[in-house]
N, C-alpha and C. Protein backbone atom coordinates (compact mmCIF):
# COMPACT_ATOMS: atom_id res chain seq x y z
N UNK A 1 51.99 62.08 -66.74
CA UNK A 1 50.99 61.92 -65.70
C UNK A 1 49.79 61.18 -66.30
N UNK A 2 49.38 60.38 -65.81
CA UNK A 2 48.20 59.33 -65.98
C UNK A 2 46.93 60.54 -66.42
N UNK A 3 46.09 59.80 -67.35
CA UNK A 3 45.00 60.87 -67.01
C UNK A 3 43.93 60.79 -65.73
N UNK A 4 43.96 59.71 -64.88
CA UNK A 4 43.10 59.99 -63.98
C UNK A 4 43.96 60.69 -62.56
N UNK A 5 45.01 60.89 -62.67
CA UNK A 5 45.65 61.89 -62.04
C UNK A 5 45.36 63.10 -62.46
N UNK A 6 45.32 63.24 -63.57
CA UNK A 6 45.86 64.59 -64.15
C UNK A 6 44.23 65.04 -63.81
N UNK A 7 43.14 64.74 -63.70
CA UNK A 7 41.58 64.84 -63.74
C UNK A 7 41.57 65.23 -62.21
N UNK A 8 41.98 64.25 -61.42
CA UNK A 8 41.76 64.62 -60.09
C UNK A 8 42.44 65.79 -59.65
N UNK A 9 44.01 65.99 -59.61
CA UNK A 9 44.49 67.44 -59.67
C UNK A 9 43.86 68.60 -60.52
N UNK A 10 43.27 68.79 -61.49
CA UNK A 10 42.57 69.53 -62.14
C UNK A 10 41.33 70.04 -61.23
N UNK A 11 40.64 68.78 -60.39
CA UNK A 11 39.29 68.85 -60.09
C UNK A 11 39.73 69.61 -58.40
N UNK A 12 40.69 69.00 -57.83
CA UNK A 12 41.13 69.55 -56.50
C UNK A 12 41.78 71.18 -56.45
N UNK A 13 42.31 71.38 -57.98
CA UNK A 13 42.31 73.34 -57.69
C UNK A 13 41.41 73.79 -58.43
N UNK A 14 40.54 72.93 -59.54
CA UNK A 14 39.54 73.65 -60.14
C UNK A 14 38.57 74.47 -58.67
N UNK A 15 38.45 73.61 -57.92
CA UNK A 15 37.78 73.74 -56.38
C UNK A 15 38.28 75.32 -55.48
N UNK A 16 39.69 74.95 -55.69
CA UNK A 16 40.57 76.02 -54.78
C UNK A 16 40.18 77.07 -55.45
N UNK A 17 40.63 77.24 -56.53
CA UNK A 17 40.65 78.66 -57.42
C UNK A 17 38.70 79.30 -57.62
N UNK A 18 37.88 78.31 -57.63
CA UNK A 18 36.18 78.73 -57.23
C UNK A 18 36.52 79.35 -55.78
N UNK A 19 36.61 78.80 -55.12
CA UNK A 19 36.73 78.82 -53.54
C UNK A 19 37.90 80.26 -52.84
N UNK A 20 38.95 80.55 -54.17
CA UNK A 20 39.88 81.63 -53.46
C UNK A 20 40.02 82.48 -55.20
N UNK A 21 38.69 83.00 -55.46
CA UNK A 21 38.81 83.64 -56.65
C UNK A 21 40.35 84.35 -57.11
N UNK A 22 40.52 85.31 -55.78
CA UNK A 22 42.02 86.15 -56.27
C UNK A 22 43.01 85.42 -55.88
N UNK A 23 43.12 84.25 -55.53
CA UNK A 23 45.23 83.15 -55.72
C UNK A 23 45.12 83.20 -56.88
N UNK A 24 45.50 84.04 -57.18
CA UNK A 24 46.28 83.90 -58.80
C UNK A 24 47.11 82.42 -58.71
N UNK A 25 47.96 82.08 -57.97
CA UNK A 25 48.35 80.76 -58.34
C UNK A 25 47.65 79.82 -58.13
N UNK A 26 46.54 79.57 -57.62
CA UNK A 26 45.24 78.87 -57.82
C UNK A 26 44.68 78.85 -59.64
N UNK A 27 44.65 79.72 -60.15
CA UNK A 27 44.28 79.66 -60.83
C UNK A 27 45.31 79.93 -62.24
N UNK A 28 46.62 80.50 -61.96
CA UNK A 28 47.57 79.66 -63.04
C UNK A 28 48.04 78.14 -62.58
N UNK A 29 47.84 77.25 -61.47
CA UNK A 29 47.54 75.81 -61.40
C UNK A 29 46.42 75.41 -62.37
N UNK A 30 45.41 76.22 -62.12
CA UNK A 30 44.01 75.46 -62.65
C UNK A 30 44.23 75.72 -64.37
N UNK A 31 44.87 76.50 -64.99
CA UNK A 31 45.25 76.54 -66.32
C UNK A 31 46.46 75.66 -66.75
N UNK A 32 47.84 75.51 -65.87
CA UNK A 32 48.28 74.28 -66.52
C UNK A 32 47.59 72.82 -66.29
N UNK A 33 46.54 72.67 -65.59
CA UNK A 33 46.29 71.27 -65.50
C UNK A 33 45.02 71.31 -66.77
N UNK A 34 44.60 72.11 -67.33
CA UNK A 34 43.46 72.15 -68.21
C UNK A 34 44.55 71.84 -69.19
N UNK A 35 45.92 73.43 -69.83
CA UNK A 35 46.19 72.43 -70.58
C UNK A 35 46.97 71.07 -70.66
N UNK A 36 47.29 70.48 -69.53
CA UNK A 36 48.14 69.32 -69.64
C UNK A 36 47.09 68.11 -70.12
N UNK A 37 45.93 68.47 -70.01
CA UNK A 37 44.63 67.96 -69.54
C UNK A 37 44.45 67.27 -71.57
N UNK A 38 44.19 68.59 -72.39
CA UNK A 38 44.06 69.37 -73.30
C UNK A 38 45.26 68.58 -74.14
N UNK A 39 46.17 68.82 -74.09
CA UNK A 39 47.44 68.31 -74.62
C UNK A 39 48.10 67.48 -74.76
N UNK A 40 48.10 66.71 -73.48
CA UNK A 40 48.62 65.47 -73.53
C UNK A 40 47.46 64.12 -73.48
N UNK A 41 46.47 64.47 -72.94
CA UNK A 41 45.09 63.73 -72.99
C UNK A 41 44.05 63.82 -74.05
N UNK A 42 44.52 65.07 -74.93
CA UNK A 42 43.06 65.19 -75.77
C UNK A 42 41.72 65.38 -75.00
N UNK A 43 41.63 65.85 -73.86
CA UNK A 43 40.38 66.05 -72.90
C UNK A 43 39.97 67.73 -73.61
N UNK A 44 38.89 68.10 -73.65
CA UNK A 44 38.17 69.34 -74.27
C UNK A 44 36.76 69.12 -72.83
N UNK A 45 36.22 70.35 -73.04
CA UNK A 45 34.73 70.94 -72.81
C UNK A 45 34.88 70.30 -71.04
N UNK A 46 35.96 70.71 -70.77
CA UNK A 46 36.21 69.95 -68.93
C UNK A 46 35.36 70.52 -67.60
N UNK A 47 34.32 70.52 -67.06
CA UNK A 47 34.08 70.78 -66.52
C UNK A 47 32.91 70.16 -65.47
N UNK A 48 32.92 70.76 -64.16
CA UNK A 48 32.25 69.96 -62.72
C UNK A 48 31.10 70.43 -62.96
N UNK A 49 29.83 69.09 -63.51
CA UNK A 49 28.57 69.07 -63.63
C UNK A 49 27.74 69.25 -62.21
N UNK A 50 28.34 68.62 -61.51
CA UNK A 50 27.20 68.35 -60.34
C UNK A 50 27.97 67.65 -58.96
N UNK A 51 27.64 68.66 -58.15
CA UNK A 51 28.26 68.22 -56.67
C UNK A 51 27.21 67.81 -55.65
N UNK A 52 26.98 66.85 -55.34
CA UNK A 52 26.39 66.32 -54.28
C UNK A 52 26.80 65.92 -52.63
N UNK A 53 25.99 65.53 -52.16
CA UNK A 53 26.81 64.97 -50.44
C UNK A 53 27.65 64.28 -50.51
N UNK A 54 28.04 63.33 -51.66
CA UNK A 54 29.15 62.52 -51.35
C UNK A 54 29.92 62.40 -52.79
N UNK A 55 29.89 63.12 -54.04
CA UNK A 55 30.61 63.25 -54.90
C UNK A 55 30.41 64.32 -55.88
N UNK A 56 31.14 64.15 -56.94
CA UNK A 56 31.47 65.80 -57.54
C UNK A 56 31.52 65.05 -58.68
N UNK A 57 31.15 65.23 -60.14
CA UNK A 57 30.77 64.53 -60.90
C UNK A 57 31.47 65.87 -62.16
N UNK A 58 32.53 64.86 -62.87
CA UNK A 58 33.22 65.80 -63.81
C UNK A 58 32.72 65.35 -65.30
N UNK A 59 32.08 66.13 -66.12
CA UNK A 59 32.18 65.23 -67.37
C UNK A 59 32.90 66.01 -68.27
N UNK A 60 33.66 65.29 -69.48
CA UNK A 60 34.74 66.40 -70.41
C UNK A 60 34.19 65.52 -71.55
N UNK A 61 34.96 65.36 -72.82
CA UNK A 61 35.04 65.01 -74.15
C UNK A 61 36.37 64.36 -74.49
N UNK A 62 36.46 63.33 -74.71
CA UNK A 62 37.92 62.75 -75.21
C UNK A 62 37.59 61.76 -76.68
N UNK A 63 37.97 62.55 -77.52
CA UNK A 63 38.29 61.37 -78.64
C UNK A 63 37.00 60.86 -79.40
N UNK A 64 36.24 62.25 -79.04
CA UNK A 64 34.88 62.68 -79.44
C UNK A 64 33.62 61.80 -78.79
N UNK A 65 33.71 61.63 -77.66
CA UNK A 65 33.18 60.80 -76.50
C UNK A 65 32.87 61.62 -75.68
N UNK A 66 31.76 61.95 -74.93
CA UNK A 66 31.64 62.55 -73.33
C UNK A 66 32.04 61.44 -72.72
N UNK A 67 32.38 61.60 -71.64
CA UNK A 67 32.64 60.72 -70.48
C UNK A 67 32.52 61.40 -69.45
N UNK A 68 31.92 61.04 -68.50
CA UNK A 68 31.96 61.34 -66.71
C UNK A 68 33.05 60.56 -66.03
N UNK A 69 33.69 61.29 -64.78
CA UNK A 69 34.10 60.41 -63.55
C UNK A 69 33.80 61.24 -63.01
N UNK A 70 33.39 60.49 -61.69
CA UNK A 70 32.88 60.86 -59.69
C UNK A 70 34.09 60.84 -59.05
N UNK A 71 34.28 61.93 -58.30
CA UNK A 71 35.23 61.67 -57.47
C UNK A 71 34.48 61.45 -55.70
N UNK A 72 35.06 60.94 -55.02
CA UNK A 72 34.37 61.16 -53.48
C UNK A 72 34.64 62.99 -53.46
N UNK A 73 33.59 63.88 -53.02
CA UNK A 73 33.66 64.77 -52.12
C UNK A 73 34.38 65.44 -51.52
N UNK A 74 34.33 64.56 -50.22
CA UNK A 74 35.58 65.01 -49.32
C UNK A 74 37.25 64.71 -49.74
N UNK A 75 37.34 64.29 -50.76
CA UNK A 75 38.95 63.81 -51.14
C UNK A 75 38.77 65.18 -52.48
N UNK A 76 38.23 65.69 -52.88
CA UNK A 76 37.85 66.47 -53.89
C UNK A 76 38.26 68.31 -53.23
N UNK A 77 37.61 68.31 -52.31
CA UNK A 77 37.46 69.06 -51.46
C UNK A 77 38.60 69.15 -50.28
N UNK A 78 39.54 67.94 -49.91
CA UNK A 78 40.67 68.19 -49.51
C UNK A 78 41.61 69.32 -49.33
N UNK A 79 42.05 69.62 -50.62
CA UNK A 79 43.07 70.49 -50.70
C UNK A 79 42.61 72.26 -50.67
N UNK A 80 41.32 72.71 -50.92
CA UNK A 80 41.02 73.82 -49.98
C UNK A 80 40.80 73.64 -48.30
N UNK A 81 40.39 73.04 -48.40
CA UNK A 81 40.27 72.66 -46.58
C UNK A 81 41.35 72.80 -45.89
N UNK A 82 42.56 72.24 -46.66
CA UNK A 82 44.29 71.71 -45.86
C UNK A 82 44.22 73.50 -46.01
N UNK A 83 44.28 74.58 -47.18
CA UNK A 83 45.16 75.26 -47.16
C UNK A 83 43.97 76.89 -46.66
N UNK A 84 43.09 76.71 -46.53
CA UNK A 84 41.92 77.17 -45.28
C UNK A 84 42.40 77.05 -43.47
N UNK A 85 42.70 76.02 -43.61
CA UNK A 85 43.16 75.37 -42.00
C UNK A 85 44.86 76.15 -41.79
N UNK A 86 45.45 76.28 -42.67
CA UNK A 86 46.29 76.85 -42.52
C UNK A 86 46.62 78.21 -42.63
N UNK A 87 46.82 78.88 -41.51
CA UNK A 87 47.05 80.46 -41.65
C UNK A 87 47.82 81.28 -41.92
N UNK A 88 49.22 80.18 -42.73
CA UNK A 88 49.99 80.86 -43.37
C UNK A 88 49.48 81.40 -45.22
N UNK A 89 48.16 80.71 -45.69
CA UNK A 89 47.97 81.02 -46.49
C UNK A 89 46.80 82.16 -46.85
N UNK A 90 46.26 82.11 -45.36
CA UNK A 90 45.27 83.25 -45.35
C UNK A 90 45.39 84.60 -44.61
C-alpha cells in the first residue's frame, strides 16, 4: 500500500475509533494501520495536529524528518458519517 493511502486510511479510523471509543474493531483497524504505517513506511510520532473547517492536518516523522499532510475534512470525516447513517452499526 502506497504511503499516502496507508495515511489517509489511518486518518479515516483514527477519526472512527475517537468518535466510537468502544468498536473495538475501530480501534484494532486503527492499530494495524499505525503499524503498517510504522513498518512498512518507517512513519513514527503519527498523529492529527489540528482540525479546522476544511482540513485535518496530520504531522508524523519519517526518516528523521517531520512532515505534515492536509487532508480535506469532509473526505476525512467520511467514513464515520457512512457508518453513523447506518443503523446496522449502531
Amino acid at each position: 500500500m502506497k504511503l499516502d493511502d496507508a495515511l489517509f486510511n489511518w486518518l479515516q479510523i483514527q477519526i472512527v475509533a475517537s468518535g466510537r471509543p468502544d468498536d473495538r474493531a475501530a480501534v484494532d483497524t486503527l492499530d494495524f494501520f499505525s503499524q503498517l504505517l510504522a513498518e512498512d513506511h518507517g512513519v513514527t510520532s503519527l498523529q492529527v495536529t489540528k482540525t479546522d473547517e476544511t482540513m485535518v492536518h496530520v504531522r508524523y516523522e519519517r526518516e528523521g524528518r517531520t512532515k505534515l499532510q492536509m487532508y480535506p475534512r469532509e473526505s476525512a470525516e467520511q467514513l464515520l458519517h457512512d457508518i453513523r447513517s447506518n443503523p446496522k452499526y449502531n
